[in-house]
Protein backbone atom coordinates (compact mmCIF):
# COMPACT_ATOMS: atom_id res chain seq x y z
CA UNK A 1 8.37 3.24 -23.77
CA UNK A 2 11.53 1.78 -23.05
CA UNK A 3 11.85 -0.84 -20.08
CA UNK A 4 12.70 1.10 -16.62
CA UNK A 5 12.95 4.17 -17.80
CA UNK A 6 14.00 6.45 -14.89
CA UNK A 7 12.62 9.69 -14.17
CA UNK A 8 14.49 12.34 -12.53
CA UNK A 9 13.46 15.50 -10.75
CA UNK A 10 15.97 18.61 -9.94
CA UNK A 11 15.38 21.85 -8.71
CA UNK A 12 18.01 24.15 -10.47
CA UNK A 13 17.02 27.54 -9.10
CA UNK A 14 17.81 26.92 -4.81
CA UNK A 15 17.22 30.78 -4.53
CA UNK A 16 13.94 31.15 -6.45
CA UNK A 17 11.36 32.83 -4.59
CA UNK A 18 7.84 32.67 -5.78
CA UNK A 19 4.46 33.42 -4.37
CA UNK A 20 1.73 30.06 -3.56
CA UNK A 21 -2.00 30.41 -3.45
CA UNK A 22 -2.70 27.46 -0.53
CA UNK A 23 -5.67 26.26 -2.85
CA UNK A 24 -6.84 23.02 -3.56
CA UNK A 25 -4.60 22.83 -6.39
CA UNK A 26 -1.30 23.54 -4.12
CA UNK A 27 -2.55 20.69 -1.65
CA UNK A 28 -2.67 18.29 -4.95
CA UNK A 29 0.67 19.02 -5.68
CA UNK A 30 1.74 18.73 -2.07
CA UNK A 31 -0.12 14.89 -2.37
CA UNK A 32 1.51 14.42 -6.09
CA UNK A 33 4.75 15.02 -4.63
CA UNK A 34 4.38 12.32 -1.65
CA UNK A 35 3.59 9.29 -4.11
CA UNK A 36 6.59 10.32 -6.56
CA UNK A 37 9.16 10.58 -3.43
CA UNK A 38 7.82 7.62 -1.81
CA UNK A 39 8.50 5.53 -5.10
CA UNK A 40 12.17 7.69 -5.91
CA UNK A 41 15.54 7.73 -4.30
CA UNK A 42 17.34 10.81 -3.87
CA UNK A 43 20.48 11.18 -6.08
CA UNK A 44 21.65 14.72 -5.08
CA UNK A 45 20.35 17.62 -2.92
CA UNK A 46 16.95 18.30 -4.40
CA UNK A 47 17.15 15.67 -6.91
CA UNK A 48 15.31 12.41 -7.19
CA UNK A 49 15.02 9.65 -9.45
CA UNK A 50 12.15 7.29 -9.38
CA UNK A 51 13.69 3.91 -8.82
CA UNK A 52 14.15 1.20 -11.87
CA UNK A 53 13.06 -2.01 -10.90
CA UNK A 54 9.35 -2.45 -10.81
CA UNK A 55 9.25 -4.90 -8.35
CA UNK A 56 10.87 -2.63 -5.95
CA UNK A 57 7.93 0.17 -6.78
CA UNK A 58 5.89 -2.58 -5.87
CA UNK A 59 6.57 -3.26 -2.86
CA UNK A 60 7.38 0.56 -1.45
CA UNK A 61 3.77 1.00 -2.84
CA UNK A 62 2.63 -2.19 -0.78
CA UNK A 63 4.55 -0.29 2.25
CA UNK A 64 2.69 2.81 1.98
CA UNK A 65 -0.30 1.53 1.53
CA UNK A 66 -0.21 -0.69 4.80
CA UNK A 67 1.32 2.66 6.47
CA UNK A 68 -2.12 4.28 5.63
CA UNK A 69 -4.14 1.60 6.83
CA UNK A 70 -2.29 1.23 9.96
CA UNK A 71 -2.13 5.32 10.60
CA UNK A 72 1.32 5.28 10.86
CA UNK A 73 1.75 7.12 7.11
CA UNK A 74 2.37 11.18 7.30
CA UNK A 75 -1.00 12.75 9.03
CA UNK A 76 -2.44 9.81 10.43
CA UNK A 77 -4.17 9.30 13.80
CA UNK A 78 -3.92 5.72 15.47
CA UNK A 79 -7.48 6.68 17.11
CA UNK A 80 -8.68 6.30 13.59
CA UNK A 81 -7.51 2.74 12.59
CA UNK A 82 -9.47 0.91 10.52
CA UNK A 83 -11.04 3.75 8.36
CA UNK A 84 -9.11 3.08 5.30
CA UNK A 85 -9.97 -0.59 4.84
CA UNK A 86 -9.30 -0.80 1.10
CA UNK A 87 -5.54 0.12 1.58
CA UNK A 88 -5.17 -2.73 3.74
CA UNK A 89 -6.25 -5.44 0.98
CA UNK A 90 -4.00 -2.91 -1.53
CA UNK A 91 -0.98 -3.68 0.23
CA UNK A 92 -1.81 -7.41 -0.41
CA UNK A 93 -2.66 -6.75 -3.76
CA UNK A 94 0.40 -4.82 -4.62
CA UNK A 95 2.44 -7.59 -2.56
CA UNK A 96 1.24 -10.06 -4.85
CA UNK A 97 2.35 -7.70 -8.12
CA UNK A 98 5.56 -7.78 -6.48
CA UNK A 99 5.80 -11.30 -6.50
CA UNK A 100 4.12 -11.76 -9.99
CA UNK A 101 7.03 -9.51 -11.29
CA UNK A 102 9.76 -11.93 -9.34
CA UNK A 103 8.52 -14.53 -10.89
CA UNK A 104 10.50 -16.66 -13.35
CA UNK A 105 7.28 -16.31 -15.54
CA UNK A 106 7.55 -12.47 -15.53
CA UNK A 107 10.80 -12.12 -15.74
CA UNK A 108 10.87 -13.97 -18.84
CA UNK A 109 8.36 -11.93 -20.01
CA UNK A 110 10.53 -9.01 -20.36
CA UNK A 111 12.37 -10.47 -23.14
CA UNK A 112 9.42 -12.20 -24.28
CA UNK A 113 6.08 -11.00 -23.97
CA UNK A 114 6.80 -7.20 -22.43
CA UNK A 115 2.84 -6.30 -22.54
CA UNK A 116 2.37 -8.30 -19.17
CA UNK A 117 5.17 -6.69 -17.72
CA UNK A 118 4.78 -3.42 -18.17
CA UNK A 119 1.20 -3.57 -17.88
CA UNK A 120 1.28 -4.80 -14.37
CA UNK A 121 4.18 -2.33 -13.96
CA UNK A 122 2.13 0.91 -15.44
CA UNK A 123 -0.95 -0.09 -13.63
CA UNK A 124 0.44 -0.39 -10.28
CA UNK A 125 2.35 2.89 -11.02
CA UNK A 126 -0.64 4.72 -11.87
CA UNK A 127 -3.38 3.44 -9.45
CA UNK A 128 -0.81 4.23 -6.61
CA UNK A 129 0.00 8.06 -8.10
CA UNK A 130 -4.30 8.30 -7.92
CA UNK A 131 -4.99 6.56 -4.86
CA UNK A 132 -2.25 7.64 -2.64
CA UNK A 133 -2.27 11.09 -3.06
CA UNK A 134 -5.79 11.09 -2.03
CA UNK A 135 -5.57 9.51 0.86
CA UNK A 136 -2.51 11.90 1.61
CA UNK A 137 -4.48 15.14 0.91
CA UNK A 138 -7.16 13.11 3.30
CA UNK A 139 -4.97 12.68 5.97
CA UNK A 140 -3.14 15.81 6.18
CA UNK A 141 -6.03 18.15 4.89
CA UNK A 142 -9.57 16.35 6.11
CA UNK A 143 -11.28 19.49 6.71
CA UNK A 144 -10.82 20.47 3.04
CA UNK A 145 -11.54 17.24 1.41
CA UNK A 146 -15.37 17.49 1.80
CA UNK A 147 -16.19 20.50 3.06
CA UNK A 148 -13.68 23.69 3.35
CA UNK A 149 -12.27 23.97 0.05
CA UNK A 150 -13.96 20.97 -1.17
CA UNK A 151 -11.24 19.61 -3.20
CA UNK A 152 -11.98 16.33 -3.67
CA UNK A 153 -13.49 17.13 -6.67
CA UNK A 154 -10.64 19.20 -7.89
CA UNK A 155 -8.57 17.30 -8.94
CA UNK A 156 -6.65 17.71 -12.18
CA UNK A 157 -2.98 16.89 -13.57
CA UNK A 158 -3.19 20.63 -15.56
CA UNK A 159 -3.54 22.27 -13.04
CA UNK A 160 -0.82 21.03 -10.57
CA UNK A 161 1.72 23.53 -9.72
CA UNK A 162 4.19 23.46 -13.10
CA UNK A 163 7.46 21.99 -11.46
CA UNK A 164 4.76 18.64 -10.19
CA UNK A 165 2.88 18.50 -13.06
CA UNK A 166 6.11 18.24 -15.15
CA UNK A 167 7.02 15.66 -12.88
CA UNK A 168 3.96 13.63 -13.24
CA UNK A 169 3.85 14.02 -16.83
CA UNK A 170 7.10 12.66 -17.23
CA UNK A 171 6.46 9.44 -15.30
CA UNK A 172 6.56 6.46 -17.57
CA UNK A 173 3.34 5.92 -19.48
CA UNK A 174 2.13 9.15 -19.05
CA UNK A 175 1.23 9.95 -22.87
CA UNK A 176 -0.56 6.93 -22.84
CA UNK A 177 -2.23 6.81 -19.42
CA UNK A 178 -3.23 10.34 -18.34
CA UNK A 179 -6.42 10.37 -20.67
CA UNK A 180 -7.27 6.94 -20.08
CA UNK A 181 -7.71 8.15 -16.34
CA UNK A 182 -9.23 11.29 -16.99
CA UNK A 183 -6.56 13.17 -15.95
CA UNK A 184 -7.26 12.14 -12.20
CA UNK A 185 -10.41 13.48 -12.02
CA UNK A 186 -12.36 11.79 -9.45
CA UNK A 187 -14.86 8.87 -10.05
CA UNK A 188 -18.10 8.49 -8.30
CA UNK A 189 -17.17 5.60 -6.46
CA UNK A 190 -13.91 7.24 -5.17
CA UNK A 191 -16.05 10.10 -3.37
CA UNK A 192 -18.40 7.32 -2.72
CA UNK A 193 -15.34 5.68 -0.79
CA UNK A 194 -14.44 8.69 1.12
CA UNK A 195 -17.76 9.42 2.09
CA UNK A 196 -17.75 6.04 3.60
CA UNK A 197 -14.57 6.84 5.47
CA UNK A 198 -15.89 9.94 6.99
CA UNK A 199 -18.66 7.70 8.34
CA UNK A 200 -16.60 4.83 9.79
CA UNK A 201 -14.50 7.54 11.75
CA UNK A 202 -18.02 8.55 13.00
CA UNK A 203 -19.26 5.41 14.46
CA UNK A 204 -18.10 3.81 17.84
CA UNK A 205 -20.96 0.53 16.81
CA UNK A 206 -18.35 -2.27 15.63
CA UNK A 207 -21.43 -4.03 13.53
CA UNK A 208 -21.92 -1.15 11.80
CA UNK A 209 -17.94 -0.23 11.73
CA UNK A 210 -17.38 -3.44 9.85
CA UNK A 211 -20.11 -3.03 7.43
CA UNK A 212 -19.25 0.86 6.35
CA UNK A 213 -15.65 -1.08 5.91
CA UNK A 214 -16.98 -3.30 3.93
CA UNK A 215 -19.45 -1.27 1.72
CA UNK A 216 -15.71 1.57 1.66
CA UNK A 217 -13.33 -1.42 0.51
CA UNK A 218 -15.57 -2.27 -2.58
CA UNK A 219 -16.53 1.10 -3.77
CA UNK A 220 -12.90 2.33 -3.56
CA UNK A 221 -12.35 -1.04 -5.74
CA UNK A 222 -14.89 -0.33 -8.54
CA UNK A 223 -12.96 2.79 -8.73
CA UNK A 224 -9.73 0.83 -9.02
CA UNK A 225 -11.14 -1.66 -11.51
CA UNK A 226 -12.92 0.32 -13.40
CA UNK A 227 -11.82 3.72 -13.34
CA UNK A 228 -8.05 3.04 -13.62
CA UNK A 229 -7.45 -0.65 -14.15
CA UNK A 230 -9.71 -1.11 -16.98
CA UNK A 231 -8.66 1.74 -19.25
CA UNK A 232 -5.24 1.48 -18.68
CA UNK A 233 -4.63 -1.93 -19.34
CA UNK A 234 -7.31 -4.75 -19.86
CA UNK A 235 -8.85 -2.14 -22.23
CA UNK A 236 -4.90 -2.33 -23.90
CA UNK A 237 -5.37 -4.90 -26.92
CA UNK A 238 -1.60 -6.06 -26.42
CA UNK A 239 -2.63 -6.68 -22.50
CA UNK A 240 -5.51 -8.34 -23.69
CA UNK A 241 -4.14 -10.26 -26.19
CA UNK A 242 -1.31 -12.57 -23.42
CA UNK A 243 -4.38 -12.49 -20.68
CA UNK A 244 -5.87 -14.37 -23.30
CA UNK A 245 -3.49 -16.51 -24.69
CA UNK A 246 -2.97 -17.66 -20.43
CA UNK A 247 -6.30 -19.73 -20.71
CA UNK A 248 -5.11 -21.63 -23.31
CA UNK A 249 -5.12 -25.38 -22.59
CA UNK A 250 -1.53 -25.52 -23.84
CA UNK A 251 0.09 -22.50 -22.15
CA UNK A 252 -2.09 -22.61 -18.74
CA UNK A 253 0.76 -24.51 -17.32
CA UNK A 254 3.25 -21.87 -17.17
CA UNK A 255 1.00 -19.00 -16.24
CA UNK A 256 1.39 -17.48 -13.09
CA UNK A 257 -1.91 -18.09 -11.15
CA UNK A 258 -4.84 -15.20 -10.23
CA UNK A 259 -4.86 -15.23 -6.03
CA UNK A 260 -4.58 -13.18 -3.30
CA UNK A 261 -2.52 -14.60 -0.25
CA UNK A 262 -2.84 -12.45 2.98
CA UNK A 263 0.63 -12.92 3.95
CA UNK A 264 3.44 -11.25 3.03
CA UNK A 265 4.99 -14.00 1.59
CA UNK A 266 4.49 -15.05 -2.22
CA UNK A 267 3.11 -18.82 -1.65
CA UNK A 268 1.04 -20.22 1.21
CA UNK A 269 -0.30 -23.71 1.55
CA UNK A 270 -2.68 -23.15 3.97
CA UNK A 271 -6.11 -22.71 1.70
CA UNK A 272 -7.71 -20.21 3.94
CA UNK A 273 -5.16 -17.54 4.08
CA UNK A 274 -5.88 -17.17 0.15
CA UNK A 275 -7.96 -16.44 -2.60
CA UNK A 276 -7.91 -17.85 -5.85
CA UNK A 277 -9.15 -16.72 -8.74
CA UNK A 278 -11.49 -19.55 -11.11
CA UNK A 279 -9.30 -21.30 -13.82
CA UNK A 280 -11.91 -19.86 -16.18
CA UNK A 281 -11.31 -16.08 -15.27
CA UNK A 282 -11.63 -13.76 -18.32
CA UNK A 283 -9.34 -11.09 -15.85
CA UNK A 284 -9.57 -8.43 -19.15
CA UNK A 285 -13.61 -8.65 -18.52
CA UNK A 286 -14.19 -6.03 -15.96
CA UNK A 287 -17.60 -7.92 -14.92
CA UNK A 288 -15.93 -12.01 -14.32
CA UNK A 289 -12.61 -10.12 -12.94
CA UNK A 290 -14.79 -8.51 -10.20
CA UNK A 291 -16.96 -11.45 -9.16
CA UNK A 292 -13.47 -12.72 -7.95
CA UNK A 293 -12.58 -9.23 -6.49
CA UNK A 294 -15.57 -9.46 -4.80
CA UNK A 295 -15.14 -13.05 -3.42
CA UNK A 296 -11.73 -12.16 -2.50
CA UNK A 297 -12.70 -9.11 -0.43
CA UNK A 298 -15.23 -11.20 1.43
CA UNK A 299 -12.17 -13.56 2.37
CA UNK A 300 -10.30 -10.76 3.30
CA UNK A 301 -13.25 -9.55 5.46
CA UNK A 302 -13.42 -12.80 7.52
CA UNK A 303 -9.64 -13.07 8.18
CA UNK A 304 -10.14 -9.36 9.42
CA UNK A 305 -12.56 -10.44 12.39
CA UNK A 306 -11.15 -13.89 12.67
CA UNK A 307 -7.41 -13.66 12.34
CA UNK A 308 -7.14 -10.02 13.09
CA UNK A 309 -3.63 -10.36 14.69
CA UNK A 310 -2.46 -11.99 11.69
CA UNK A 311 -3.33 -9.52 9.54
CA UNK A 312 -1.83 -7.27 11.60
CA UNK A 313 1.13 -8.59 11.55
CA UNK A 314 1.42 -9.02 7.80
CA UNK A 315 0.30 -5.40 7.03
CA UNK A 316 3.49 -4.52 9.69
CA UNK A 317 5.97 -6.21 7.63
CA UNK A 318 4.90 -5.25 4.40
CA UNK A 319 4.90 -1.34 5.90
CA UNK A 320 8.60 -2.48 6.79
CA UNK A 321 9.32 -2.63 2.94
CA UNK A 322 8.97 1.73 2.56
CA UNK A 323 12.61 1.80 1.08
CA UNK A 324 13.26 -1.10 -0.74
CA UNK A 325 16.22 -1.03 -2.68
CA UNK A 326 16.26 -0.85 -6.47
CA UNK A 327 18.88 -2.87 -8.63
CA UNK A 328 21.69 -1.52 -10.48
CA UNK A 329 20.67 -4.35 -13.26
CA UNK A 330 17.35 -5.41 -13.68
CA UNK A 331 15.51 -7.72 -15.70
């Protein structure tokens, strides 16, 4: 698909009146319709175009997902804080996307090697439009995530009400990336994850707290890996192809590097506010990309306990960066 293609959404019948069944279906399309306004501007009354510069999704996506972590996102309960661990090393994550799109590397590659660009750009898209709007339907709608209506595990794009499933099928990559995700159905290890939040709101032992957090972040990031990640892109043979070509001897120079720096900036000198990924990384190999992952989670574990007001901190100004501004030319 063409570079930033934008999206728009209307409502052309104000007076329309129609009946909705509040099933699990309706509360997907009420989380759907979060992630796309949370990544669109509004252009007219009841219209909304999802914003051009991916860089700019990035970091609204960074935003919300520090909002979740630190309850202050639609539905969530400050008495709760800490129960969605994972969302506070996504913000990170998705900070660092940000930055690898700002990059004089990455912006080059959008004139020159447009498979790393819009594969970071469709996978952050995409794993936000899954993970968000279940932590949304979560938050607002606990009692009938697991029990109730049980809809965590009814979830489907066909069978979102017509005006959001339009919507989401029209997002950028769709044809290509709604399959590779199974439509949104849910993995194991994303029920596994929830499970595992539903037990850290339980306990009041902080030993045990950290551990469920622990044992939550990494099952919610097998499902991010491997259940979106994976298909969607490293399994993409013109992804796979540039990943590759990175580790040659005579192109590793200008590569942008693999790490994780838990700031909110996009360089850091000080070694142990970062993780780096191993020069010999083969990041299209879901296996060696999630030895790292795993590495870098422990980091981000430690920093947690040790440098907990830091974190903090960081996660508050990234949650800062909810409406950041598109471009009117971008790259």
């Amino acid at each position: 698909m063409p570079i930033n293609q934008p999206v728009t959404a209307k409502n052309d019948e104000p007076d329309k009146v129609k009946s909705i069944r509040c099933n699990c279906d309706f509360l997907w399309s009420l989380a759907h319709q979060f992630s796309y306004l949370r990544l669109s501007d509004k252009v007219d009354e009841n219209e909304y175009k999802l914003v051009n510069l991916y860089s700019a999704r990035a970091k609204r996506i960074a935003a919300t997902y520090a909002r979740f972590y630190l309850e202050t996102e639609e539905g969530g309960d400050p008495s709760k804080l800490g129960r969605y661990y994972w969302m506070a090393l996504g913000a990170f994550a998705s900070k660092t996307v940000a930055c690898l799109l700002d990059s004089l590397q990455l912006q080059a590659s959008y004139v020159f090697i447009k498979p790393i660009a819009n594969g970071l750009g469709q996978g952050n898209l995409w794993l936000f439009t899954d993970i968000s709007a279940s932590h949304w339907l979560y938050n607002n709608y606990c009692e009938h995530f697991h029990e109730g209506m049980k809809c965590a595990q009814k979830r489907h794009v066909n069978n979102l009400e017509p005006a959001v499933k339009k919507i989401t099928q029209n997002l950028p990559w769709a044809d290509k990336s709604l399959g590779k995700i199974h439509y949104f159905q849910p993995s194991n290890d994303i029920i596994k994850g929830f499970q595992l939040v539903a037990q850290i709101e339980a306990t009041n032992n902080e030993k045990r707290k950290r551990s469920l957090q622990l044992k939550h972040l990494l099952a919610v990031a097998d499902h991010e890996q491997g259940a979106v990640l994976q298909p969607l892109i490293y399994d993409d043979p013109e992804f796979s192809k540039w990943t590759a070509l990175e580790r040659n001897k005579y192109l590793r120079w200008m590569s942008p590097k693999y790490e994780l720096i838990f700031t909110h900036q996009c360089s850091e000198r000080d070694l142990e506010l970062k993780s780096v990924a191993p020069d010999d990384m083969i990041v299209e190999d879901l296996e060696n990309r999630m030895d790292w992952i795993q590495d870098a989670s422990e980091t981000f574990h430690g920093l947690m306990r040790d440098k907990k007001n830091h974190m903090m901190n960081e996660l508050q100004t990234m949650a800062g960066w909810v409406n950041a501004p598109d471009a009117a030319l971008v790259y």
